[in-house]
C-alpha atoms as a PDB file:
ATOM      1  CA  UNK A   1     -13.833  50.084  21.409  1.00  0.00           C
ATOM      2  CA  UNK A   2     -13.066  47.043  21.991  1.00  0.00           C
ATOM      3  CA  UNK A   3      -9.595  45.528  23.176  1.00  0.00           C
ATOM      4  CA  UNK A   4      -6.404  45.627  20.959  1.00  0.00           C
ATOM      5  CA  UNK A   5      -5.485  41.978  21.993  1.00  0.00           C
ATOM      6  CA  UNK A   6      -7.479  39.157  23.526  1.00  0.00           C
ATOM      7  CA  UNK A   7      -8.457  35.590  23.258  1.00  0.00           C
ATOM      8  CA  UNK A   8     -11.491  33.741  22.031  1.00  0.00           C
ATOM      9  CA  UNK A   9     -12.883  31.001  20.125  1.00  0.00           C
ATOM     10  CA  UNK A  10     -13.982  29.643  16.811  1.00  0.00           C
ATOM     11  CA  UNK A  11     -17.986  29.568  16.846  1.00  0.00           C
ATOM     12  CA  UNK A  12     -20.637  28.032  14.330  1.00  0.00           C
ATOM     13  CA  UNK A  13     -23.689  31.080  14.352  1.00  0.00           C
ATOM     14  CA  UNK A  14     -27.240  29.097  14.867  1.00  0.00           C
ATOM     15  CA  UNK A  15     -29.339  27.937  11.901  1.00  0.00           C
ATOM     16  CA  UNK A  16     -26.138  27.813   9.568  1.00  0.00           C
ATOM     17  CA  UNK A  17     -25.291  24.441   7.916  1.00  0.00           C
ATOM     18  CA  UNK A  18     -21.847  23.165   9.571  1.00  0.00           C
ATOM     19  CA  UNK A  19     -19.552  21.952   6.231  1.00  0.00           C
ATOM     20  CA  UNK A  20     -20.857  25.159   4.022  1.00  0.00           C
ATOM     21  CA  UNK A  21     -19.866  27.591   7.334  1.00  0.00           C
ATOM     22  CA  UNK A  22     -16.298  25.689   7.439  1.00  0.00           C
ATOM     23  CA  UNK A  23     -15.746  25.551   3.263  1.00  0.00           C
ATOM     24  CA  UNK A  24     -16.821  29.448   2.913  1.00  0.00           C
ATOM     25  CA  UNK A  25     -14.510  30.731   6.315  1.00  0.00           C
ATOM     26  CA  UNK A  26     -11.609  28.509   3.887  1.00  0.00           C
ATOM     27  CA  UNK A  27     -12.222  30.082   1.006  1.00  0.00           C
ATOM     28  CA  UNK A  28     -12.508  33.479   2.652  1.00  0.00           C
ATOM     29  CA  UNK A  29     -10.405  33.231   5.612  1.00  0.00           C
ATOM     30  CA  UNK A  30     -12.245  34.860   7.771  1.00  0.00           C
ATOM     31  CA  UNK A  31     -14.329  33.184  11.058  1.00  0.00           C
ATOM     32  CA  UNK A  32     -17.154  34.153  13.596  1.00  0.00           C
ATOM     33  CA  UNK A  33     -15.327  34.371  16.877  1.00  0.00           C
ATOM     34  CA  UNK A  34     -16.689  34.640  20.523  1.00  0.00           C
ATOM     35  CA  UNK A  35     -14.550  36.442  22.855  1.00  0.00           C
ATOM     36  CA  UNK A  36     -13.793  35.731  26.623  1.00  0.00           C
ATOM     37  CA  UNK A  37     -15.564  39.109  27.211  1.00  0.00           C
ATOM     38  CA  UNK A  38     -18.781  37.413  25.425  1.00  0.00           C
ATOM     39  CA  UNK A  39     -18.572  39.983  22.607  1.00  0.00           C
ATOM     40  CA  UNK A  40     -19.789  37.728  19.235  1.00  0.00           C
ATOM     41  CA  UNK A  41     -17.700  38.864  16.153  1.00  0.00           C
ATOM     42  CA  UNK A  42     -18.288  37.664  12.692  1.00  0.00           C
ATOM     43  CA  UNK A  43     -15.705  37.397   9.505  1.00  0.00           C
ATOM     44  CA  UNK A  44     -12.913  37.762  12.169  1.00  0.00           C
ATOM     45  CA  UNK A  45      -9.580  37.764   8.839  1.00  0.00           C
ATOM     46  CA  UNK A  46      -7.144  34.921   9.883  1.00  0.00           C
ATOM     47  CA  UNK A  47      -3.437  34.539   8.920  1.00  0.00           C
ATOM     48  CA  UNK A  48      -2.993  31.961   6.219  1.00  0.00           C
ATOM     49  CA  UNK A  49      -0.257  29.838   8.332  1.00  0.00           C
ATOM     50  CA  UNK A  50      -3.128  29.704  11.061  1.00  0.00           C
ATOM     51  CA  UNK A  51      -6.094  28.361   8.772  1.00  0.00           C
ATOM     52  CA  UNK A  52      -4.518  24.633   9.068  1.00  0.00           C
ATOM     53  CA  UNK A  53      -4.491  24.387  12.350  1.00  0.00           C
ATOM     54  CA  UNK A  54      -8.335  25.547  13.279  1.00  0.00           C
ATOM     55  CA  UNK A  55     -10.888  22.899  14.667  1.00  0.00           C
ATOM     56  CA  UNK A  56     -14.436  23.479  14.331  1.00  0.00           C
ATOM     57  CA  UNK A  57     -17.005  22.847  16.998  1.00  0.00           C
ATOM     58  CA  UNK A  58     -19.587  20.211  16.166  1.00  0.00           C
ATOM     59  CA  UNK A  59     -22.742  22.552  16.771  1.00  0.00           C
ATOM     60  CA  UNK A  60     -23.115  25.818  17.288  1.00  0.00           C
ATOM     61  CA  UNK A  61     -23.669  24.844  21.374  1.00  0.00           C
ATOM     62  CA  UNK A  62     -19.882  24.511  21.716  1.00  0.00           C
ATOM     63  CA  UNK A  63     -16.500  25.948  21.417  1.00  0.00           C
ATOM     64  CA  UNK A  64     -14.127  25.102  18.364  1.00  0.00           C
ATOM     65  CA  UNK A  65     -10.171  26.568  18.728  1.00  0.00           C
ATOM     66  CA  UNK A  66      -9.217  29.148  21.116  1.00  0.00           C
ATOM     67  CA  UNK A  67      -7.752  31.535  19.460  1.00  0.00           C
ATOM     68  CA  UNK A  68      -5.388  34.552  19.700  1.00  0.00           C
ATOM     69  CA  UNK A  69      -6.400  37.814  17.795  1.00  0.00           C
ATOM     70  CA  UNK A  70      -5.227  41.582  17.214  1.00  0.00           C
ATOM     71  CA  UNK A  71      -7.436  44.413  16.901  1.00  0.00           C
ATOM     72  CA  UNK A  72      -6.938  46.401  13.840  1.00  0.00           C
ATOM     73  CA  UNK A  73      -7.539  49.781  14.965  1.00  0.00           C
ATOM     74  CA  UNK A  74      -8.939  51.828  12.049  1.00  0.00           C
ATOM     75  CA  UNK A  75     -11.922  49.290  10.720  1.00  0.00           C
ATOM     76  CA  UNK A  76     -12.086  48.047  13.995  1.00  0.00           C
ATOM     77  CA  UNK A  77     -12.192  44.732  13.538  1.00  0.00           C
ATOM     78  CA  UNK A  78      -9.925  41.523  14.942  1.00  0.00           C
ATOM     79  CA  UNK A  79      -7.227  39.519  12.946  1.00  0.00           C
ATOM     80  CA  UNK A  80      -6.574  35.822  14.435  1.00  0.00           C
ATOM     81  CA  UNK A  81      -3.003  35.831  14.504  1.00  0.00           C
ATOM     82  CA  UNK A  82      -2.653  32.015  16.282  1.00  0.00           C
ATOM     83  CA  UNK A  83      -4.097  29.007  17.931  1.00  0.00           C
ATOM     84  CA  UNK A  84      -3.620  27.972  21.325  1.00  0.00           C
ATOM     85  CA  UNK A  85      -3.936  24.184  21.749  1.00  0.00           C
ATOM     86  CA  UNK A  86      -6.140  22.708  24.582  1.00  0.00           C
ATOM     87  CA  UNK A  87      -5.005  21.823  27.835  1.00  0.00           C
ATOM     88  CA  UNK A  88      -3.773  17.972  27.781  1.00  0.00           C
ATOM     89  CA  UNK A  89      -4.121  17.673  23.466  1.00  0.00           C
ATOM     90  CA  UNK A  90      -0.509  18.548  22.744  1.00  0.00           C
ATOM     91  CA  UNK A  91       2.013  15.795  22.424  1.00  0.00           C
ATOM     92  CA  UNK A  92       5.175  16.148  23.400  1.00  0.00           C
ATOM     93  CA  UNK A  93       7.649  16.951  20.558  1.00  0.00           C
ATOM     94  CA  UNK A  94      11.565  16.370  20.940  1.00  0.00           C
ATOM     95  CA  UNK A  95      14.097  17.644  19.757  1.00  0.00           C
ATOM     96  CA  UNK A  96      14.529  16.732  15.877  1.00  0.00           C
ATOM     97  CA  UNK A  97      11.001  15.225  15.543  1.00  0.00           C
ATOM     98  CA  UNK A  98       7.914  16.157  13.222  1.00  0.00           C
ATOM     99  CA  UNK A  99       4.114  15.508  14.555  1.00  0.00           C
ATOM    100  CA  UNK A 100       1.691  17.239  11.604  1.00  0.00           C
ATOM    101  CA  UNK A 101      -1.975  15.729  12.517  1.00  0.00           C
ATOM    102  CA  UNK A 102      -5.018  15.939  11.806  1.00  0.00           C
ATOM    103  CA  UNK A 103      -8.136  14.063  13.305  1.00  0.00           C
ATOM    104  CA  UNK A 104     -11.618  14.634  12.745  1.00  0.00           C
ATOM    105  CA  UNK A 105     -14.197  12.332  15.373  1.00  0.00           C
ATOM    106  CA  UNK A 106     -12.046   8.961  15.378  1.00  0.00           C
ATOM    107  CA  UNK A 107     -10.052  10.064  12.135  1.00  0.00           C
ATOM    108  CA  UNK A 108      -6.636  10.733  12.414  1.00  0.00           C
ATOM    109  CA  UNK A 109      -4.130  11.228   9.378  1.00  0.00           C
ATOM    110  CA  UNK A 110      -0.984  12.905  10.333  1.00  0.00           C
ATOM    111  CA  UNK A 111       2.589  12.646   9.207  1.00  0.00           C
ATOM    112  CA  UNK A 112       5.433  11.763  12.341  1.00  0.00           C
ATOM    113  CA  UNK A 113       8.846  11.200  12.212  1.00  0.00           C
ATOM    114  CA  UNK A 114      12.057  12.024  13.814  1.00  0.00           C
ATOM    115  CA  UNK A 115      15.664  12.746  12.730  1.00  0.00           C
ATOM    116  CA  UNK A 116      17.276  10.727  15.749  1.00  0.00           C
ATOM    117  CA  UNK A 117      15.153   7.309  15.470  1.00  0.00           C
ATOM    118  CA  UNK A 118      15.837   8.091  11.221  1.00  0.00           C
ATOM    119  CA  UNK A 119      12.070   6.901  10.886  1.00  0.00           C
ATOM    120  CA  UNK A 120       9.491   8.677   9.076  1.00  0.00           C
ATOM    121  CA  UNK A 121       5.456   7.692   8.461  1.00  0.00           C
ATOM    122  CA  UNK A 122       2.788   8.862   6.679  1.00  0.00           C
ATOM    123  CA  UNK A 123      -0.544   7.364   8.936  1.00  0.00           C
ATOM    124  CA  UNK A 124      -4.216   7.021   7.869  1.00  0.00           C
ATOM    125  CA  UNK A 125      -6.033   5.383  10.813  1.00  0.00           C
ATOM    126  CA  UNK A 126     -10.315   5.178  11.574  1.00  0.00           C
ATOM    127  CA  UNK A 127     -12.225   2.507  13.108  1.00  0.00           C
ATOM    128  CA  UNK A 128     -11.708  -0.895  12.690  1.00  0.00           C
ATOM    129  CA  UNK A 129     -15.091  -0.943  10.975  1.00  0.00           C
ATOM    130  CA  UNK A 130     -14.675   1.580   8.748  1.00  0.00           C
ATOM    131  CA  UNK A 131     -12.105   1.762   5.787  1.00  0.00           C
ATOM    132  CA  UNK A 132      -9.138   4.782   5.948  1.00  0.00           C
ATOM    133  CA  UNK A 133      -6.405   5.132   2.124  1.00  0.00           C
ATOM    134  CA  UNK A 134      -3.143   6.687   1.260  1.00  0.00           C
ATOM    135  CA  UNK A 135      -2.938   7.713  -2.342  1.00  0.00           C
ATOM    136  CA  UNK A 136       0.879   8.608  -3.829  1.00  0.00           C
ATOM    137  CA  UNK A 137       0.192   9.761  -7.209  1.00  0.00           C
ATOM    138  CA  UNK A 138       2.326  11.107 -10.033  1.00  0.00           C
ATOM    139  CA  UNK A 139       0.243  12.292 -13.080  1.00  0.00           C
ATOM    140  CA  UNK A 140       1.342  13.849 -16.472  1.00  0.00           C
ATOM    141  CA  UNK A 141       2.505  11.691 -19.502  1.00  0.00           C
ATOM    142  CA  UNK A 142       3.496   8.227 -19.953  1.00  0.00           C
ATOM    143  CA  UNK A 143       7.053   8.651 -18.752  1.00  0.00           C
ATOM    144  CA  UNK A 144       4.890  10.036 -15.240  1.00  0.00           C
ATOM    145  CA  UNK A 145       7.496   8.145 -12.400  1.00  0.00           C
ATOM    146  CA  UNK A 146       6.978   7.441  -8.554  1.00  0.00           C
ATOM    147  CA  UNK A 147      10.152   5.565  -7.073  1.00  0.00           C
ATOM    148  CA  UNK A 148      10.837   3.676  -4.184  1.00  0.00           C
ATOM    149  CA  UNK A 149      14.860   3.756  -3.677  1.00  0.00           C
ATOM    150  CA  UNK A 150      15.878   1.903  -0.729  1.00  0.00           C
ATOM    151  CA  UNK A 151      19.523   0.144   0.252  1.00  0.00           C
ATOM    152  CA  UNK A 152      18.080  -2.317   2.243  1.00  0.00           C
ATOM    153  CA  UNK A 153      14.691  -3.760   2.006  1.00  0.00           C
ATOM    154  CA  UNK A 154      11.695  -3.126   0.584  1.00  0.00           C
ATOM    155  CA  UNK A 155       8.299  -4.626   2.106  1.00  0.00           C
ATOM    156  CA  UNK A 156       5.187  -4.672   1.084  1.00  0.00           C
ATOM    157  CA  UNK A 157       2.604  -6.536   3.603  1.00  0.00           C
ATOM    158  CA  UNK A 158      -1.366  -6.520   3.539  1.00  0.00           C
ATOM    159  CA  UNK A 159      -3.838  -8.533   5.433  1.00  0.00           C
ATOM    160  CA  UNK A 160      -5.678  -9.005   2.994  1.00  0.00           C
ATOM    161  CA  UNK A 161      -5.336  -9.172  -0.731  1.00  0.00           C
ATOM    162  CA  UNK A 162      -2.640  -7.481  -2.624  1.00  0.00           C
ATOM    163  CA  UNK A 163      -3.841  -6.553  -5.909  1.00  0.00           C
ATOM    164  CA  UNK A 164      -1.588  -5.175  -8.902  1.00  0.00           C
ATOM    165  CA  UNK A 165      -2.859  -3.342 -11.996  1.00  0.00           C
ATOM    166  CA  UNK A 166      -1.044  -1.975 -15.139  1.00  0.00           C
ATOM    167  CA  UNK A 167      -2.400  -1.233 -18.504  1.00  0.00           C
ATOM    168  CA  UNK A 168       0.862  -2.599 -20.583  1.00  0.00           C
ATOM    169  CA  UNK A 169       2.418  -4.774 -18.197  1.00  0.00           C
ATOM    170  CA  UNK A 170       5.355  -4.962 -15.716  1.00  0.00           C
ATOM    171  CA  UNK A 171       9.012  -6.125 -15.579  1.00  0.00           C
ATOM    172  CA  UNK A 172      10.723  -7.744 -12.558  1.00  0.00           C
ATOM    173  CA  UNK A 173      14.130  -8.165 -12.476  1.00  0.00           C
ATOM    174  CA  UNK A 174      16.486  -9.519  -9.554  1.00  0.00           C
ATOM    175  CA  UNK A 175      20.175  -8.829  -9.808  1.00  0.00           C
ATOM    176  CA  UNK A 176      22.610 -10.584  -7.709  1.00  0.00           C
ATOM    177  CA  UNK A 177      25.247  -8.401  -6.870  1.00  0.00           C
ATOM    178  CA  UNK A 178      28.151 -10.865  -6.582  1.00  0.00           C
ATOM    179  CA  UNK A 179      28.081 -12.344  -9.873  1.00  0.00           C
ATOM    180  CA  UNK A 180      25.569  -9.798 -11.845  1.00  0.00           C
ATOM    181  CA  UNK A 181      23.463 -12.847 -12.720  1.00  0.00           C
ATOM    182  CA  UNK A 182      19.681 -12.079 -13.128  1.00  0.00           C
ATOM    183  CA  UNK A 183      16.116 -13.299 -13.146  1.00  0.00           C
ATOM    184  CA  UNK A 184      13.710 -11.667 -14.910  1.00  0.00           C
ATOM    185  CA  UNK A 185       9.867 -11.842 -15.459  1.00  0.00           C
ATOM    186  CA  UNK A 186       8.366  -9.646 -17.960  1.00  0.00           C
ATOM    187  CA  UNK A 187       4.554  -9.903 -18.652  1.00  0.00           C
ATOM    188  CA  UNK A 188       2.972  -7.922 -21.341  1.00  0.00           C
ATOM    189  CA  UNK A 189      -0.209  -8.246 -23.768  1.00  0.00           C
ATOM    190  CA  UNK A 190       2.053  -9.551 -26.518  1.00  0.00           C
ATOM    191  CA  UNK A 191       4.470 -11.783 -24.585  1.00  0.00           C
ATOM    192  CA  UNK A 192       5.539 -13.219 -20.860  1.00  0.00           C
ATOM    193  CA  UNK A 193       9.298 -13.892 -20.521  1.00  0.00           C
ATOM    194  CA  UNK A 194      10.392 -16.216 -18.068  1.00  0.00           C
ATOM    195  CA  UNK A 195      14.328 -15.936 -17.875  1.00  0.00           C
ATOM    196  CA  UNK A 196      17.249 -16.743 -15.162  1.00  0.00           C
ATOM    197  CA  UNK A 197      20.481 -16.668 -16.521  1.00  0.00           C
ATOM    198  CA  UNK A 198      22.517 -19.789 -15.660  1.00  0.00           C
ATOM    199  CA  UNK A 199      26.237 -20.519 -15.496  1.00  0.00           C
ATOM    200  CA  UNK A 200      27.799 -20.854 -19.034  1.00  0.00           C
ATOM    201  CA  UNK A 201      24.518 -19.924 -20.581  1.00  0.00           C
ATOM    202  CA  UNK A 202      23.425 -17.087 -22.462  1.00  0.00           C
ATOM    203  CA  UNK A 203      20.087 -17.295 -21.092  1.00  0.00           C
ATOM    204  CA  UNK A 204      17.704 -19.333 -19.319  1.00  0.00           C
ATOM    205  CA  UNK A 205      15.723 -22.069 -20.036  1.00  0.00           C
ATOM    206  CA  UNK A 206      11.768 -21.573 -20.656  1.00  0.00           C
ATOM    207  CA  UNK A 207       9.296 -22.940 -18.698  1.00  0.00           C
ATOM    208  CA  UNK A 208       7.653 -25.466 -21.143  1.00  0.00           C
ATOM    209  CA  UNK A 209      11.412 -26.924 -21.538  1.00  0.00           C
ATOM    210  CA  UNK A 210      11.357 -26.978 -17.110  1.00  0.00           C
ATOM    211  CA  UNK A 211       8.017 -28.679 -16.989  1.00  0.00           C
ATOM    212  CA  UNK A 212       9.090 -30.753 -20.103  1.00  0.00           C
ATOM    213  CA  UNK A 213      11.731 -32.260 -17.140  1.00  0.00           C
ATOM    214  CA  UNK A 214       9.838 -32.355 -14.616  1.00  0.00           C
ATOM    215  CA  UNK A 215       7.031 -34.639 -16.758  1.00  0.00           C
ATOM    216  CA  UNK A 216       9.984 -36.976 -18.076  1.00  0.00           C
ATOM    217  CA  UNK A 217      11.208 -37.525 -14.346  1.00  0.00           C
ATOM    218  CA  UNK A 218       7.758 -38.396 -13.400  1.00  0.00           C
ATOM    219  CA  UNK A 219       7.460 -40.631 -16.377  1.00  0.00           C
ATOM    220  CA  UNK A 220      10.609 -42.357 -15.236  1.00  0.00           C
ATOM    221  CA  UNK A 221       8.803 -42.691 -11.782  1.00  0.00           C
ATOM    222  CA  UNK A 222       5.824 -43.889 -13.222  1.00  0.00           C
ATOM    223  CA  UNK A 223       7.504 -46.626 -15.095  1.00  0.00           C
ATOM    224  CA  UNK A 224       9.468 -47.461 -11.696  1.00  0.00           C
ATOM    225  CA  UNK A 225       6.759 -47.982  -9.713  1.00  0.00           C
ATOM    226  CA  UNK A 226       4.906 -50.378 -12.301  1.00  0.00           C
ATOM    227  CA  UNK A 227       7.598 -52.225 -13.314  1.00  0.00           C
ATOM    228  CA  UNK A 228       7.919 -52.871  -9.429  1.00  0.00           C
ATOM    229  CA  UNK A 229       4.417 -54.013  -9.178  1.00  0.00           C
ATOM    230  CA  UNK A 230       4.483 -56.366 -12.109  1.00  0.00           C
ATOM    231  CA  UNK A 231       7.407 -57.816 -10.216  1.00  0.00           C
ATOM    232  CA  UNK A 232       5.957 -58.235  -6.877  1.00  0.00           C
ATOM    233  CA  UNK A 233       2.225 -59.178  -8.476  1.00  0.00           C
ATOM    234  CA  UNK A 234       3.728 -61.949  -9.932  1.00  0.00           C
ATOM    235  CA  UNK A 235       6.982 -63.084  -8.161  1.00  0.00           C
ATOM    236  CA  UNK A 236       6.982 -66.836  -7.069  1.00  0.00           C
ATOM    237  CA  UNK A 237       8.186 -66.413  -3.576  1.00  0.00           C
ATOM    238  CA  UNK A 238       5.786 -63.343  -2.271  1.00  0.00           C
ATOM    239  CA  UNK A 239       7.727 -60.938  -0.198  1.00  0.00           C
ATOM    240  CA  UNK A 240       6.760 -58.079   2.535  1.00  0.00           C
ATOM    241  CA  UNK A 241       6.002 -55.828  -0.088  1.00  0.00           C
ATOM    242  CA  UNK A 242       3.763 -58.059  -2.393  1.00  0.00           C
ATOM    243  CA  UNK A 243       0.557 -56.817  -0.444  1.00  0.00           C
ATOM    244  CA  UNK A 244       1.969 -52.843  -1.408  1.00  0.00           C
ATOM    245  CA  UNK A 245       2.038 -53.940  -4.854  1.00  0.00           C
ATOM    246  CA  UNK A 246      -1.634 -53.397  -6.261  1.00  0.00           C
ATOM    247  CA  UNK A 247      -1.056 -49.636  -4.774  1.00  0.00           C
ATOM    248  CA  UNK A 248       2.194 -49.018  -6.401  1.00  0.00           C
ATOM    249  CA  UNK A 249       0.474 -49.581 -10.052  1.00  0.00           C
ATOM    250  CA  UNK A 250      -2.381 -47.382  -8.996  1.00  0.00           C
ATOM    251  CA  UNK A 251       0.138 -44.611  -7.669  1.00  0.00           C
ATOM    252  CA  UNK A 252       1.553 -45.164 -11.105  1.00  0.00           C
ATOM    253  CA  UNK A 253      -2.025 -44.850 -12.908  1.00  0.00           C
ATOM    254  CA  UNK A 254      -2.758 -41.381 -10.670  1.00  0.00           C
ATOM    255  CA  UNK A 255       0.931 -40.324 -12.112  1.00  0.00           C
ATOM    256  CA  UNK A 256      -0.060 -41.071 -15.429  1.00  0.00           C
ATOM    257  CA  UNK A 257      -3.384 -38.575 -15.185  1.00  0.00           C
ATOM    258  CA  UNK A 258      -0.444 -35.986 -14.113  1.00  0.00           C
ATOM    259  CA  UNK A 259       1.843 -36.486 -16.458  1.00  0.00           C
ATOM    260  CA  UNK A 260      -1.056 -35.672 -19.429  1.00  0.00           C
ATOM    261  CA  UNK A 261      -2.113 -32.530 -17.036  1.00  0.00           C
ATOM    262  CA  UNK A 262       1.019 -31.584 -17.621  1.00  0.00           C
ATOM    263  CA  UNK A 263       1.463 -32.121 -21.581  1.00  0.00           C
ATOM    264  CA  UNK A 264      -1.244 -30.029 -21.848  1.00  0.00           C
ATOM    265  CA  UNK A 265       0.249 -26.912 -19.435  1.00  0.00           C
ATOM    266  CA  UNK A 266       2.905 -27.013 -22.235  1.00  0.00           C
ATOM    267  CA  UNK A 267       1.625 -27.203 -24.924  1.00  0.00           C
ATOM    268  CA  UNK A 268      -0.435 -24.054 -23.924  1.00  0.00           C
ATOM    269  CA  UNK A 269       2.709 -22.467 -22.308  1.00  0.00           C
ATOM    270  CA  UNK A 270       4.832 -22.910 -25.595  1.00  0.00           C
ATOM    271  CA  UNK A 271       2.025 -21.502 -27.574  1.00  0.00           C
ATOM    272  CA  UNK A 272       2.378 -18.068 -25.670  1.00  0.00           C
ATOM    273  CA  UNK A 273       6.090 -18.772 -25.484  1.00  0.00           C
ATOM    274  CA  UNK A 274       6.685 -18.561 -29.266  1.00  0.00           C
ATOM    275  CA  UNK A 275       5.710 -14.940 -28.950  1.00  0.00           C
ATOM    276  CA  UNK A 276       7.580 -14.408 -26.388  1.00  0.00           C
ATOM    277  CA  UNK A 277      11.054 -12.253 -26.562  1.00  0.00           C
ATOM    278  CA  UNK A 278      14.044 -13.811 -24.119  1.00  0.00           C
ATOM    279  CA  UNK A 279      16.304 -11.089 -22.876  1.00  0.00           C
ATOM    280  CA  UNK A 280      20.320 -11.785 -23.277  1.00  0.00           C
END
């Protein structure tokens, strides 16, 4: 008979393939166990709240979790009741902080946080050369939601590119708080709405009628700069700028190439502005 309490440690038997042994003890909840007596023990039961918090051993050479089990008298047979973490692996936990980790090899996923510092994180890390993800999904019907409610900021940094994918569209709309004004951009497969309410108007202008101001200021700018260089070219006293003159009609040409860029942005942008739909 064998003890009614004692410690030992999660095992991988010989000749069994590693991820099947750790998927069927799962399922099953039960492990093979050596004891600190040497005593081998197969399909030792575990409690559920204890199955999170086993670590298997990479071969069947070494040691996984040590592990605290009861005897149950009648069948004989050992029930792993809790873990016991390894000298020097345990973090230090204050009061009014969470640690729940996980790390597999140079994996480590865990979620930390604590009540005092008012800071909580969700953490995927690996090896720079490998990729790690965090996935927040909400999935039913079309009115499926996942919100981000914050008083203060909200930031969203990436290294490298920041992508953004909807099937109908999105709507982005900035409120100012003092006098309710607001800016909105609104893209869709039918329309793209371009608004930012200005004083005394009901709403705001469109961008072909923005870039329709901007082409008539460079026009004006244009015409500046050659009149200036007809002036100079062919003044009878030269002055210190007749040698800048030549340049100032060929700044004015290079304007000119703009300004019909430009005519042609519009023209395209008021083509997909006439189906477009301008909030009040």
């Amino acid at each position: 008979m064998r003890r009614e309490s004692g410690i030992g440690y999660i095992v991988i038997p010989e000749g069994i393939n590693r991820d099947e042994y750790i998927n069927r003890c799962k399922s099953e909840e039960q492990f093979f166990i050596l004891t600190e007596g040497n005593e081998f023990i197969p399909n030792a039961f575990c409690l559920k709240h204890v199955l999170n918090y086993i670590e298997y051993p990479e071969t069947f050479k070494e040691l996984g979790s040590t592990i605290v089990y009861v005897n149950e008298s009648i069948h004989n047979k050992p029930i792993i009741i809790g873990v016991i973490g390894n000298q020097g692996d345990s973090s230090f936990i204050s009061e009014g902080e969470l640690s729940f980790r996980r790390s597999f090899k140079n994996n480590h996923i865990g979620i930390v946080g604590s009540v005092k510092k008012r800071i909580l994180e969700l953490i995927s890390l690996t090896d720079k050369d490998f990729s790690s993800e965090i996935s927040i999904k909400s999935l039913g019907n079309e009115d499926s939601i996942i919100k981000l409610l914050t008083s203060g900021k909200i930031i969203l940094q990436a290294k490298n590119l920041f992508k953004f994918f909807s099937n109908k569209g999105f709507n982005l709309k900035v409120k100012n708080v003092d006098n309710e004004k607001e800016s909105i951009i609104e893209v869709s497969e039918e329309k793209v709405v371009l608004y930012k309410e200005g004083e005394g108007s009901a709403k705001g202008a469109k961008t072909s009628e923005t870039l329709t101001e901007i082409k008539d200021i460079l026009g004006s700018l244009s015409q500046e700069l050659i009149n200036f260089g007809t002036t100079q070219a062919t003044a009878s006293t030269p002055t210190p700028l007749t040698p800048l003159a030549a340049g100032f009609t060929t700044l004015a040409t290079n304007l000119g190439t703009l300004i019909t860029q430009i005519e042609g942005l519009v023209q395209k942008i008021e083509e997909v502005e006439s189906k477009n739909v301008f909030l009040d």
